[in-house]
C-alpha atoms as a PDB file:
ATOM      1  CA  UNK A   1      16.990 -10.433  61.741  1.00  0.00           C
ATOM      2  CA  UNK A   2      15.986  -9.511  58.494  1.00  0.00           C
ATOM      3  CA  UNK A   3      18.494  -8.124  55.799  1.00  0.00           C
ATOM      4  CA  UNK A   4      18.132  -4.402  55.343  1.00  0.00           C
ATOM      5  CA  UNK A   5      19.579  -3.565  51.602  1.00  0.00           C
ATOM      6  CA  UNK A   6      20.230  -0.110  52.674  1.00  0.00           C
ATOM      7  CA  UNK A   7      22.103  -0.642  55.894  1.00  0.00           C
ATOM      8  CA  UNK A   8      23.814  -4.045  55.606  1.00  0.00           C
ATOM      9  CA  UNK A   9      25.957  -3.916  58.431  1.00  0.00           C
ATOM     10  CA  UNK A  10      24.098  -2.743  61.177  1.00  0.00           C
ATOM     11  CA  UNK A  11      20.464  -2.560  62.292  1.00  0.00           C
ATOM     12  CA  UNK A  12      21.011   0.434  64.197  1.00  0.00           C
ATOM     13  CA  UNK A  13      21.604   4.778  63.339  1.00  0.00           C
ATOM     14  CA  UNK A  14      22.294   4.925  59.572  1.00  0.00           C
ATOM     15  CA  UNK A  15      25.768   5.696  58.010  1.00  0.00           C
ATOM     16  CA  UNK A  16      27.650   6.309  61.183  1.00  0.00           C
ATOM     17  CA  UNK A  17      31.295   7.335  60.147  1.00  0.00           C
ATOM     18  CA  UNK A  18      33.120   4.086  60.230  1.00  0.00           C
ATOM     19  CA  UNK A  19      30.328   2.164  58.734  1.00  0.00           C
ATOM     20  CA  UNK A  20      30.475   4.356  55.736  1.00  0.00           C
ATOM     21  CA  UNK A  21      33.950   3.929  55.093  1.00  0.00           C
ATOM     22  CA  UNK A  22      33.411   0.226  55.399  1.00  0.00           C
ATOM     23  CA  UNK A  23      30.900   0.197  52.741  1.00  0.00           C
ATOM     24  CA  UNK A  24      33.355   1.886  50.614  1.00  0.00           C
ATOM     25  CA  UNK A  25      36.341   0.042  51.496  1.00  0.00           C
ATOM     26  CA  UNK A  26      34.704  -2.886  50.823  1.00  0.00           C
ATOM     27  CA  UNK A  27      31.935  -2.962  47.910  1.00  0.00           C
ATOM     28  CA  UNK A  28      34.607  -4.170  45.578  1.00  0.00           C
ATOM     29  CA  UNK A  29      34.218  -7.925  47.248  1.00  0.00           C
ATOM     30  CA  UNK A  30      30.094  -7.893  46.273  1.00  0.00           C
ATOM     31  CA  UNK A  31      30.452  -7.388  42.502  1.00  0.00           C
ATOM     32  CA  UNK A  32      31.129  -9.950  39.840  1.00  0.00           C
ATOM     33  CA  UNK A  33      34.201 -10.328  39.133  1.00  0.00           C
ATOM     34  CA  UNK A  34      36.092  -8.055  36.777  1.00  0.00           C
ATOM     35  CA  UNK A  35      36.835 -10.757  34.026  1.00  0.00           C
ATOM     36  CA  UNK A  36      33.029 -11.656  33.918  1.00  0.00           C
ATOM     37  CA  UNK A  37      32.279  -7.943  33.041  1.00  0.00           C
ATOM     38  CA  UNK A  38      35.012  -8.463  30.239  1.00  0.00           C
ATOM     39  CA  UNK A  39      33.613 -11.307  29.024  1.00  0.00           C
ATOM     40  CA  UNK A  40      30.132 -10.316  28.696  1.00  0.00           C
ATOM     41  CA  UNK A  41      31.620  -7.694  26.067  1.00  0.00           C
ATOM     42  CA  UNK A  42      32.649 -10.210  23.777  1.00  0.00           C
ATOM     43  CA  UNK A  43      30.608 -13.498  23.767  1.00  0.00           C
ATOM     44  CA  UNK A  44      26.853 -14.266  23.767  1.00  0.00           C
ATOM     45  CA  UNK A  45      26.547 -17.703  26.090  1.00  0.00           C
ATOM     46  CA  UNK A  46      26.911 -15.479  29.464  1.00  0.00           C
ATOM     47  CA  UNK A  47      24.604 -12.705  27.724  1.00  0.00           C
ATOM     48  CA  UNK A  48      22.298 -15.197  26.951  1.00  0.00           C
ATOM     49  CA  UNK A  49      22.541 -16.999  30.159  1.00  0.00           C
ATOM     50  CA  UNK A  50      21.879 -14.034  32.710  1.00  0.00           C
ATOM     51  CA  UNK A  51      19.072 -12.911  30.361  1.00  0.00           C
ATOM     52  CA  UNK A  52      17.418 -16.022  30.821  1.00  0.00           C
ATOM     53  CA  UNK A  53      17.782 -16.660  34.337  1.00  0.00           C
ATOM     54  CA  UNK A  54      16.904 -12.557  35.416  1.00  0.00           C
ATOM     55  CA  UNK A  55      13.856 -13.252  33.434  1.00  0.00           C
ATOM     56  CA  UNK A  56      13.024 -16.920  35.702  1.00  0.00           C
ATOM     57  CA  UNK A  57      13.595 -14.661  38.833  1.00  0.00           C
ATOM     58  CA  UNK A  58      11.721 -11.978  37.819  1.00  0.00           C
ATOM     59  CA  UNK A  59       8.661 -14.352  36.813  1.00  0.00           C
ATOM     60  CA  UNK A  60       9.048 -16.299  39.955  1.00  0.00           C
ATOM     61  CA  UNK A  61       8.941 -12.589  41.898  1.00  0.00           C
ATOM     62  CA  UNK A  62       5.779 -11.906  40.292  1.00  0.00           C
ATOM     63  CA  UNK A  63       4.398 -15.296  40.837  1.00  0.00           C
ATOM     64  CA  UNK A  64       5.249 -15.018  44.510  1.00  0.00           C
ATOM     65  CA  UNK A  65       4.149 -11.594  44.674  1.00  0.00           C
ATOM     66  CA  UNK A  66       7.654 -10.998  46.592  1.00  0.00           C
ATOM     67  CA  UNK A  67       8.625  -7.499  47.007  1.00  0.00           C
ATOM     68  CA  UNK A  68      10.833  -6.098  44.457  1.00  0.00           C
ATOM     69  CA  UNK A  69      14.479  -5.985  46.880  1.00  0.00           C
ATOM     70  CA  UNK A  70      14.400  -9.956  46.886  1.00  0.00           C
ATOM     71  CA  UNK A  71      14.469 -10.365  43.142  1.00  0.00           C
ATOM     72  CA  UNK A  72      17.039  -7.692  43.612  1.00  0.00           C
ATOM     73  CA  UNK A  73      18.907  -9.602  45.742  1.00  0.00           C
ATOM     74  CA  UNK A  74      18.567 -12.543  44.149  1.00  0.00           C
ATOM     75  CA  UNK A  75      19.805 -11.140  40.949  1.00  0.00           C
ATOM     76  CA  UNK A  76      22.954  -9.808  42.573  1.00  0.00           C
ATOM     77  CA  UNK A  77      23.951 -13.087  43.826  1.00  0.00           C
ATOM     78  CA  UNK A  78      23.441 -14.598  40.443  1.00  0.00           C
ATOM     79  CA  UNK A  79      26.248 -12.454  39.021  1.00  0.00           C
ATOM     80  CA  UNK A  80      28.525 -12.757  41.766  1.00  0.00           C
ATOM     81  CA  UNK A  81      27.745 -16.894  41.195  1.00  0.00           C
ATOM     82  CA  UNK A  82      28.113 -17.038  37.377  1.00  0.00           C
ATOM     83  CA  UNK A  83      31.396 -14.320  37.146  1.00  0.00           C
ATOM     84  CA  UNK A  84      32.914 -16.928  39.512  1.00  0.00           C
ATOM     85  CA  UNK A  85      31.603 -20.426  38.286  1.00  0.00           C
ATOM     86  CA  UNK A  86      31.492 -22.197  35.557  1.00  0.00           C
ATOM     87  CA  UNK A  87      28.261 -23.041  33.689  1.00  0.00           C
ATOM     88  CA  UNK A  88      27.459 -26.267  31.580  1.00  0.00           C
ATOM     89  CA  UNK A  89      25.903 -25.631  28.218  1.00  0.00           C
ATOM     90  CA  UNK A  90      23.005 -27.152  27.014  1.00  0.00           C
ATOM     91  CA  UNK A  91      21.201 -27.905  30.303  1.00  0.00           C
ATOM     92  CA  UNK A  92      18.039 -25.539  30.776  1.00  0.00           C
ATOM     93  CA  UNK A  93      17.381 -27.366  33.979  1.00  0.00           C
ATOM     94  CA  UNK A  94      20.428 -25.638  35.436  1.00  0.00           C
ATOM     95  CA  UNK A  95      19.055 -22.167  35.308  1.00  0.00           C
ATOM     96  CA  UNK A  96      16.179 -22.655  36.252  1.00  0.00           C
ATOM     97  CA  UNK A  97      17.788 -24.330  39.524  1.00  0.00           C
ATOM     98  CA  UNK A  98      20.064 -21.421  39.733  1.00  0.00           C
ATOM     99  CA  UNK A  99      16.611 -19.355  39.285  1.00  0.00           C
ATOM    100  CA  UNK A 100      14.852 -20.279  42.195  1.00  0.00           C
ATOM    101  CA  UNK A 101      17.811 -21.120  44.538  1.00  0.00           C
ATOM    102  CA  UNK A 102      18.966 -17.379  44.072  1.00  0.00           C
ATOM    103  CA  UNK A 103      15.338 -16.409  45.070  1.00  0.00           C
ATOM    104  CA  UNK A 104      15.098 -18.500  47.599  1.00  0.00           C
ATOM    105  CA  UNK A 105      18.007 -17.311  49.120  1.00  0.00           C
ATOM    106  CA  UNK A 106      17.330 -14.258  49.069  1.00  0.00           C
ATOM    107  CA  UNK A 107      13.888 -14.765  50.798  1.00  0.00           C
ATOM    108  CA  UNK A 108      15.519 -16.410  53.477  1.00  0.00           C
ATOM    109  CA  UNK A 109      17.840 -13.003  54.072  1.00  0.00           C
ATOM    110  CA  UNK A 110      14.542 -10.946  54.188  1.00  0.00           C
ATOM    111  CA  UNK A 111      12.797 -13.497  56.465  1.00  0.00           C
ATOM    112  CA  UNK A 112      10.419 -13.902  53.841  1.00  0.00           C
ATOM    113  CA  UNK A 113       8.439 -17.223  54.493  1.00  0.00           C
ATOM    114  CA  UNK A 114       7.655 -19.475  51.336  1.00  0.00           C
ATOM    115  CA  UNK A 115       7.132 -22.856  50.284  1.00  0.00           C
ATOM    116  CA  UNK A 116       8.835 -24.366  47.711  1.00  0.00           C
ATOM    117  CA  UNK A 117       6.257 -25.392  45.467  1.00  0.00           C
ATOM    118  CA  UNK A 118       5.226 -21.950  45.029  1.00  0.00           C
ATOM    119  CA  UNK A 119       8.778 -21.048  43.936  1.00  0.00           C
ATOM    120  CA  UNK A 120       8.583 -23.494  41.317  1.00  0.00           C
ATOM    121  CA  UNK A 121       4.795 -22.946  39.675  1.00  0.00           C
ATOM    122  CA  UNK A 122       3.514 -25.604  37.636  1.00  0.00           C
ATOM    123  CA  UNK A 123       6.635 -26.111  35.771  1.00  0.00           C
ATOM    124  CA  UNK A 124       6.854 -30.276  34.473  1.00  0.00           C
ATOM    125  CA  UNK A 125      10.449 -30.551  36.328  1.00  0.00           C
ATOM    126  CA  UNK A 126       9.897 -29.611  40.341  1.00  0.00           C
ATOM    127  CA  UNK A 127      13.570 -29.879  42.104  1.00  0.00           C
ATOM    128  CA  UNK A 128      12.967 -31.170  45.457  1.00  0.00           C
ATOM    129  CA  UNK A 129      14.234 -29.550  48.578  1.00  0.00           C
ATOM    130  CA  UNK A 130      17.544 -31.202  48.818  1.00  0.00           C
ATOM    131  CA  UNK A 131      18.564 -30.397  45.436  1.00  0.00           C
ATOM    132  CA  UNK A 132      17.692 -26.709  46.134  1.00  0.00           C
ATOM    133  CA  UNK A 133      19.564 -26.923  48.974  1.00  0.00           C
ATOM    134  CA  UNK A 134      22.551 -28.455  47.562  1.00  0.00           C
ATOM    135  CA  UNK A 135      22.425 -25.555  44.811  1.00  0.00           C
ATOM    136  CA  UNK A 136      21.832 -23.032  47.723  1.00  0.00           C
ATOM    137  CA  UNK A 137      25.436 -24.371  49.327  1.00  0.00           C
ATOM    138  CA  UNK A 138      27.056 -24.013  46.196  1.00  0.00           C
ATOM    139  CA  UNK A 139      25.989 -20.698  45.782  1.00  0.00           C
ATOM    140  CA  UNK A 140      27.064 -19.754  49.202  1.00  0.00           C
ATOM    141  CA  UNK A 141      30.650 -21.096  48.931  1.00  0.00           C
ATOM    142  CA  UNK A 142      31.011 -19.282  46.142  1.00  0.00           C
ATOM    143  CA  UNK A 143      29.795 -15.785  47.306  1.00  0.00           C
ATOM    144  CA  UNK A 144      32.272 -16.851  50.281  1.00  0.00           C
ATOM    145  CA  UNK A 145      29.161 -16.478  52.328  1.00  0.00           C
ATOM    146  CA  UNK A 146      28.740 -13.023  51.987  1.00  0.00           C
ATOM    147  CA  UNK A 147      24.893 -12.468  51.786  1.00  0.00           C
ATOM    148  CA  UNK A 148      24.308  -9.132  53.208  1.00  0.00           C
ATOM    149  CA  UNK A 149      25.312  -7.961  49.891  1.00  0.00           C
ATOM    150  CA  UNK A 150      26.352  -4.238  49.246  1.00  0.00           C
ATOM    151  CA  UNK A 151      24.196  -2.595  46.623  1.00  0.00           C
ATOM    152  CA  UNK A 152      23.679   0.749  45.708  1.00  0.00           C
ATOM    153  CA  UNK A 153      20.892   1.134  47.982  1.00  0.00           C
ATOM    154  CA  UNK A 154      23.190   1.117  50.499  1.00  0.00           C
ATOM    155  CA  UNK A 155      24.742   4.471  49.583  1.00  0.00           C
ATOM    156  CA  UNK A 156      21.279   6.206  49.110  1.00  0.00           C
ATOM    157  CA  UNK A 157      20.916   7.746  52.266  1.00  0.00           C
ATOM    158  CA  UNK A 158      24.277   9.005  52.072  1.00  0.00           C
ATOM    159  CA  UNK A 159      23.959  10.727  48.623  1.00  0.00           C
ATOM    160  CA  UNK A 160      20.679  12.146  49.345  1.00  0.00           C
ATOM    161  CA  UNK A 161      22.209  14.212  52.813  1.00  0.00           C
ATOM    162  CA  UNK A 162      24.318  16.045  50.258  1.00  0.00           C
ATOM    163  CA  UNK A 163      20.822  17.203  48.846  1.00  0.00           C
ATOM    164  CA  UNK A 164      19.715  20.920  49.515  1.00  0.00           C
ATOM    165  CA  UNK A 165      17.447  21.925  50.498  1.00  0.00           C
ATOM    166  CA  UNK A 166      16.347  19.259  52.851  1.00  0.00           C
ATOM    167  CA  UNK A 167      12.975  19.233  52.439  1.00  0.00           C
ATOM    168  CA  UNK A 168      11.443  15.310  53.331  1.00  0.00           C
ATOM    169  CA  UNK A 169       8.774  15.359  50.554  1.00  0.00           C
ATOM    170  CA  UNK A 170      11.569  16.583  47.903  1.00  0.00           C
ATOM    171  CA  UNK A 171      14.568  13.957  49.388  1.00  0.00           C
ATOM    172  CA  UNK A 172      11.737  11.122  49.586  1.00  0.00           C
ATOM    173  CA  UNK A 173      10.544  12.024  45.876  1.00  0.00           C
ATOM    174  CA  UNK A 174      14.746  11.947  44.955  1.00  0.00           C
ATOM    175  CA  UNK A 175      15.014   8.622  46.979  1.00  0.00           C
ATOM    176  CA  UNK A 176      12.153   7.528  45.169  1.00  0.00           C
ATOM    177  CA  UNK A 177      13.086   7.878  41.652  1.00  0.00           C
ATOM    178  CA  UNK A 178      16.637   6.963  42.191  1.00  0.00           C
ATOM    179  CA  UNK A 179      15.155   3.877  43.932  1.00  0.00           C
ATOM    180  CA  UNK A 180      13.018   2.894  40.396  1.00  0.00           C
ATOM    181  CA  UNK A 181      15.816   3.607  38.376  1.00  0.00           C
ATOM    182  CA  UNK A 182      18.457   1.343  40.460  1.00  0.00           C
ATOM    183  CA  UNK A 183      15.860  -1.276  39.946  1.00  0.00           C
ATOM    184  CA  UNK A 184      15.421  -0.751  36.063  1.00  0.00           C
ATOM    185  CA  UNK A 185      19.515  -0.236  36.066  1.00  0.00           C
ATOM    186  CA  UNK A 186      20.174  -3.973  37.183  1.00  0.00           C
ATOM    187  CA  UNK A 187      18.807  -5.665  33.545  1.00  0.00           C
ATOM    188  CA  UNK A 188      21.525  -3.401  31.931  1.00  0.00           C
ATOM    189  CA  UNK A 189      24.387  -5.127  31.196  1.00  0.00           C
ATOM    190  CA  UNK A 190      26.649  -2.452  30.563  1.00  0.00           C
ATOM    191  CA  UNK A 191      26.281  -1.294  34.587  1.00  0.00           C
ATOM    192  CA  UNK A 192      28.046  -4.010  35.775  1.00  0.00           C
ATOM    193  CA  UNK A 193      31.355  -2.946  35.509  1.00  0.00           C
ATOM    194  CA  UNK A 194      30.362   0.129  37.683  1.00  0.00           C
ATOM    195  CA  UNK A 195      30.934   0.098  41.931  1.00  0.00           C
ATOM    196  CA  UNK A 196      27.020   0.423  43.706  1.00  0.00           C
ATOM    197  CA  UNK A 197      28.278   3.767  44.914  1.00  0.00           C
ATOM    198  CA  UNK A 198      28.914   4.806  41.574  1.00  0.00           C
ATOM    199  CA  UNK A 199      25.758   3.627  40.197  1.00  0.00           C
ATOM    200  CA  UNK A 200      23.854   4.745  43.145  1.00  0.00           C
ATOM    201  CA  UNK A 201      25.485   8.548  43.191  1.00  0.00           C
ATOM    202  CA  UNK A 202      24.386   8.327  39.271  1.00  0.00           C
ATOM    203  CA  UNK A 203      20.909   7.435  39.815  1.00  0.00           C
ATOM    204  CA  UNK A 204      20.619   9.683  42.735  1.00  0.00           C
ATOM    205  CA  UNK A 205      22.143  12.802  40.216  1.00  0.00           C
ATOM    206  CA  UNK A 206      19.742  11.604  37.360  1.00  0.00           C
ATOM    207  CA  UNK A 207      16.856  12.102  39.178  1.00  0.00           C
ATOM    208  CA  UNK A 208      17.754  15.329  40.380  1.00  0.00           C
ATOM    209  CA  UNK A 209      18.180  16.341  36.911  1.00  0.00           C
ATOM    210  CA  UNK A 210      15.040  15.360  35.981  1.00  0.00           C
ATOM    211  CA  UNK A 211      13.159  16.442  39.253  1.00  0.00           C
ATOM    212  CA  UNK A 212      14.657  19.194  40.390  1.00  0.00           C
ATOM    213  CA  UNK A 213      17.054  20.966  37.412  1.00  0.00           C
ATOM    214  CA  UNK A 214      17.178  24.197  39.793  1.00  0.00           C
ATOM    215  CA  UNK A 215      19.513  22.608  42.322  1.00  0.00           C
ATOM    216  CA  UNK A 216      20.652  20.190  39.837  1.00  0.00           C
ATOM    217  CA  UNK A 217      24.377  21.833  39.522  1.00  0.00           C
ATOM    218  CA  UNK A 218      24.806  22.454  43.458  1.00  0.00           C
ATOM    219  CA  UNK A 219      24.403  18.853  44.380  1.00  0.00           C
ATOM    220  CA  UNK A 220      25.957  17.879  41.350  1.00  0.00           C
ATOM    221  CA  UNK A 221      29.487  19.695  42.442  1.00  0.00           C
ATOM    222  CA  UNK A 222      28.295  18.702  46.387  1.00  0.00           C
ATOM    223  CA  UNK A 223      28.805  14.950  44.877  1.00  0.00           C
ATOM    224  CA  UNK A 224      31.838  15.092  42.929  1.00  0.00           C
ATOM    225  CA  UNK A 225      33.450  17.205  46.050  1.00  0.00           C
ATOM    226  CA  UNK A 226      33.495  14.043  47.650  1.00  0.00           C
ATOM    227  CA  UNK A 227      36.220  11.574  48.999  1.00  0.00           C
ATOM    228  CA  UNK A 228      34.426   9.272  47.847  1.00  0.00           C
ATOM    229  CA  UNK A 229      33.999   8.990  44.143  1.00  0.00           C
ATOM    230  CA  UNK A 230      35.791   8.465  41.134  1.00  0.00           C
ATOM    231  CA  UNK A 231      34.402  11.438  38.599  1.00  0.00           C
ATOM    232  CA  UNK A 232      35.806   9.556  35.440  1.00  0.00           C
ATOM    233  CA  UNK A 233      33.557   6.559  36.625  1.00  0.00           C
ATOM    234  CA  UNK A 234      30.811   8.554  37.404  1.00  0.00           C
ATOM    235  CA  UNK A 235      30.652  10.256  34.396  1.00  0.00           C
ATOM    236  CA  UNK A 236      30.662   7.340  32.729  1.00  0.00           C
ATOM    237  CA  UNK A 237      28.197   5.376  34.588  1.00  0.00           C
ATOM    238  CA  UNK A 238      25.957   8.392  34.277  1.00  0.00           C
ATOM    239  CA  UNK A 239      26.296   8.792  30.741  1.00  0.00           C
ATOM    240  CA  UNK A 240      25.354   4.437  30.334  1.00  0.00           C
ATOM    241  CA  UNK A 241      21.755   5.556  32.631  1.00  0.00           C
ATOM    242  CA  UNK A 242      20.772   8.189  31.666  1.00  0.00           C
ATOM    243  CA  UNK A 243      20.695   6.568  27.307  1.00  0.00           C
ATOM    244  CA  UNK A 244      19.304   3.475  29.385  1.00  0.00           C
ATOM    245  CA  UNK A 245      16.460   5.575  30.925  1.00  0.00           C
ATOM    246  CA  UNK A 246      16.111   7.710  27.721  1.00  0.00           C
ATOM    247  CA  UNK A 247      16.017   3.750  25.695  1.00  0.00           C
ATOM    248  CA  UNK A 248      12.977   3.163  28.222  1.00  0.00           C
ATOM    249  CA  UNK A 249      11.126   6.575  27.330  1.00  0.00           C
ATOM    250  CA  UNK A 250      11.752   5.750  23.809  1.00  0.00           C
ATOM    251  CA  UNK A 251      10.520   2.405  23.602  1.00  0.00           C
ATOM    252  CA  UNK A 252       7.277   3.330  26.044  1.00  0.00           C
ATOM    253  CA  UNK A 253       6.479   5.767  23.201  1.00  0.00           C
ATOM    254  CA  UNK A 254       7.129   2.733  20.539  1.00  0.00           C
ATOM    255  CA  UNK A 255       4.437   0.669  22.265  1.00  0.00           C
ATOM    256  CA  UNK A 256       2.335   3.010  23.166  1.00  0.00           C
ATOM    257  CA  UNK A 257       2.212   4.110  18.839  1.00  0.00           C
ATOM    258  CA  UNK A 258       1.817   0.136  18.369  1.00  0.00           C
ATOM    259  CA  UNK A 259      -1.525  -0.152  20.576  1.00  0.00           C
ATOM    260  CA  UNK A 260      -2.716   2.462  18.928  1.00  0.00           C
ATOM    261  CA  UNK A 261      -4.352   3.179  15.750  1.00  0.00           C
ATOM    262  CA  UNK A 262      -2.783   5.187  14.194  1.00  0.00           C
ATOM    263  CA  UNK A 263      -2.355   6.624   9.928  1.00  0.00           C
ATOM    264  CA  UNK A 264       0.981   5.785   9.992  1.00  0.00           C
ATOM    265  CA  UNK A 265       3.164   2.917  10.030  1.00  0.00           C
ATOM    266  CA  UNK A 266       4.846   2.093  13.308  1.00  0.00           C
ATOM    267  CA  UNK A 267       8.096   0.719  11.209  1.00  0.00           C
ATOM    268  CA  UNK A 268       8.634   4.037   9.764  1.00  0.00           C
ATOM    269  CA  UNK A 269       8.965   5.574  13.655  1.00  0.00           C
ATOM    270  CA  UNK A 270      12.571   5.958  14.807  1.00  0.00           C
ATOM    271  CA  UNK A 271      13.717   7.629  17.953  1.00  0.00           C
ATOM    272  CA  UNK A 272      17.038   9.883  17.195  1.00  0.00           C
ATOM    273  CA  UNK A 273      19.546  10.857  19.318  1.00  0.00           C
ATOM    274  CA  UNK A 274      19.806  15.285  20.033  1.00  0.00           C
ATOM    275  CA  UNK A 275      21.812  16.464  21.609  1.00  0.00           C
ATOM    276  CA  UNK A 276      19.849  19.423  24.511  1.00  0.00           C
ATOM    277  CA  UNK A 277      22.315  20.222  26.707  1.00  0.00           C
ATOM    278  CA  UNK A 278      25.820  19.757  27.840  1.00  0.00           C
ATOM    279  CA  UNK A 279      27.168  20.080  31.228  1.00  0.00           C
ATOM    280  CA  UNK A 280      31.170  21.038  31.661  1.00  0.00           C
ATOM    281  CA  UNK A 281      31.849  22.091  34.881  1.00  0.00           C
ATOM    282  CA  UNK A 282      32.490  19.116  36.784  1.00  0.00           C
ATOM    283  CA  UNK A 283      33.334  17.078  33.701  1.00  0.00           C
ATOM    284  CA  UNK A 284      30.090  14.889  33.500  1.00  0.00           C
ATOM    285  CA  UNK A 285      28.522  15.241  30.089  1.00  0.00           C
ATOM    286  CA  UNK A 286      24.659  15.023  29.908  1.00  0.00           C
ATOM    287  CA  UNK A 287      23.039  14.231  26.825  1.00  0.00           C
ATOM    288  CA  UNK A 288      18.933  14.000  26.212  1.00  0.00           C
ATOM    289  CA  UNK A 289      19.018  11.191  24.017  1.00  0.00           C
ATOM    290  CA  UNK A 290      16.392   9.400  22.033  1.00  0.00           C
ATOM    291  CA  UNK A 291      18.401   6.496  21.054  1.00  0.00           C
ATOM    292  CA  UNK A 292      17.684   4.183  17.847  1.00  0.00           C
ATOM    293  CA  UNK A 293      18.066   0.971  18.314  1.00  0.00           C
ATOM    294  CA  UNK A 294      21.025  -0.491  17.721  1.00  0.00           C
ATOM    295  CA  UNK A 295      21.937  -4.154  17.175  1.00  0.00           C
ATOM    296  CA  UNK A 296      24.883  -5.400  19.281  1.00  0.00           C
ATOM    297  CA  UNK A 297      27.173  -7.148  17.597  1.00  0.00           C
ATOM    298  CA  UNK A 298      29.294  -9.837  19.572  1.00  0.00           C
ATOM    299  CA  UNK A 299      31.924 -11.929  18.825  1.00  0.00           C
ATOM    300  CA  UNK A 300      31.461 -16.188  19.605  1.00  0.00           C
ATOM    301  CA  UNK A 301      34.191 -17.890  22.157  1.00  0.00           C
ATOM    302  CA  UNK A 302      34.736 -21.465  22.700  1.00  0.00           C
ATOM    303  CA  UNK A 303      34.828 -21.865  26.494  1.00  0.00           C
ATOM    304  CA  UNK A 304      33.923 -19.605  29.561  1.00  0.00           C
ATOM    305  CA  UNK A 305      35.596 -17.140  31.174  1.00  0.00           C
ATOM    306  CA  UNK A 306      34.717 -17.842  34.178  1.00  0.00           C
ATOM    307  CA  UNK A 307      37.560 -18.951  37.526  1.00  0.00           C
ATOM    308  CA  UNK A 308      35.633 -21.695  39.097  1.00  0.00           C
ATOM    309  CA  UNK A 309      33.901 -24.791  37.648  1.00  0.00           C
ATOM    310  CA  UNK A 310      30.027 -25.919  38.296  1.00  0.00           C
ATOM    311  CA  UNK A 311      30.428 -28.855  40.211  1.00  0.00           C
ATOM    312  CA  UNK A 312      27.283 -30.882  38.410  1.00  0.00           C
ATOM    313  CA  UNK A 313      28.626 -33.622  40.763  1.00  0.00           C
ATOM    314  CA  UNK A 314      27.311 -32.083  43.698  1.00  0.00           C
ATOM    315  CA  UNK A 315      23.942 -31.794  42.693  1.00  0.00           C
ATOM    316  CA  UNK A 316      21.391 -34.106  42.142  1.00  0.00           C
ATOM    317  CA  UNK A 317      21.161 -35.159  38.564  1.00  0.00           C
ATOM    318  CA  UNK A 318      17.703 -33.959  37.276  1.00  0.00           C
END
């Protein structure tokens, strides 16, 4: 049966009582482990290493032409794998193993047929299946074989009921947009830290803001009135998307200056942040941003902060 993001434990009627407070109960076990996020903060190799290896899945996506919820995927079990394992330095070949075994893993839970060849292009080192499959076990044992992952897509549906009025074309235009900006949300570093209810309630409140202001504060308050969530959290997460999404708009403009020609120089353009309007009712602060870009500024460690160690042993040596 293939893996539905959005309703991982069942196949049948959506967000029935007791499978909703199982996905809360539980999401905590699908996310990378809390000294990982910590770690990130304060040394580049990890930075560096996920960058890398989102990028390899996202290029073998397009190659592919797989839909967009397997790189997804894939990219949520590299996190869980790398906050839990430890990861040699100076071996490229690695990542790109850890590339394509995510992704094909991920396939495999969308009973998405592939071959492996096309997984792999026309790249000069071509693992062969048993290596991929060794990688694929390690992987697994790791995750504790917990593959129907819990993502934010999974609390959609149940965000969106709050919604008023329901109208389909306006909740499928909400789901929409909070469905692109979950997607664009899961390069950001800084998001990590945050439960996929929390980032899925923020995505789901960001795009009412931006498509629908009017009932903007109702759902807002119909959110934070529930059981559910954690306002400090959520104001926090929502704060970290919405200067994500407002980074995005900023650098679209940036390129689209640079394509064009123009009297003045692109250097001299710089996006600012102001301040339009602040919300204090319910204790979430939005702020229309246009943020400059700023260079982060991290500090070197010797080792990994990681709790497991990468067994090279148990793969083939390539």
């Amino acid at each position: 049966m293939e893996f539905d993001l959005e309703n991982p434990f069942t196949s049948f009627e959506e967000h029935q009582s007791d499978t909703l407070l199982d996905l809360f109960a539980t999401e905590s076990d699908h996310m990378p482990s809390h000294n990982f996020v910590q770690c990130l903060k304060i040394t580049d190799f990890y930075v560096s290493l996920r960058q890398e290896t989102v990028s390899l899945i996202l290029q073998i996506q397009f190659a592919c032409n797989f839909e967009p919820f397997i790189s997804y995927l894939a990219v949520t079990y590299l996190d869980r794998f790398i906050s839990r394992q430890e990861i040699p330095q100076g071996k490229p070949w690695v990542l790109r193993l850890l590339a394509v075994s995510c992704i094909s893993l991920a396939a495999k839970m969308k009973n998405t047929h592939f071959p492996l060849s096309k997984l792999q292009g026309d790249q000069e080192l071509i693992f062969d299946a048993q290596t991929i499959h060794r990688m694929e076990l390690l992987i697994l044992d790791a995750l504790n074989w917990r593959m129907r992952s819990i993502t934010p897509f999974s609390f959609l549906c149940f965000f969106i009921s709050l919604f008023e009025p329901k109208d389909p074309p306006l909740t499928q235009a909400l789901k929409d947009r909070a469905t692109d900006i979950i997607f664009r949300a899961h390069s950001e570093i800084k998001l990590l830290e945050f439960k996929p209810s929390v980032i899925a309630a923020s995505a789901v409140l960001l795009s009412s803001y931006e498509l629908f202001p009017l009932q903007f504060p109702s759902f807002k308050t119909s959110i934070l009135s529930s059981d559910y969530v954690n306002k400090e959290d959520l104001s926090k997460c929502f704060d970290t998307m919405q200067e994500m999404v407002e980074m995005d708009g900023c650098e679209s403009i940036l390129d689209t200056l640079s394509s064009s020609r123009t009297q003045f120089s692109v250097v001299d353009y710089k996006c600012t942040k102001s301040e339009s309007q602040q919300i204090t009712n319910s204790g979430i602060t939005t702020t229309t941003m246009m943020p400059e870009k700023r260079e982060i500024k991290r500090r070197k460690m010797n080792g990994f902060c990681s709790e497991g160690e990468f067994q090279l042993s148990r793969i083939q040596n390539c």
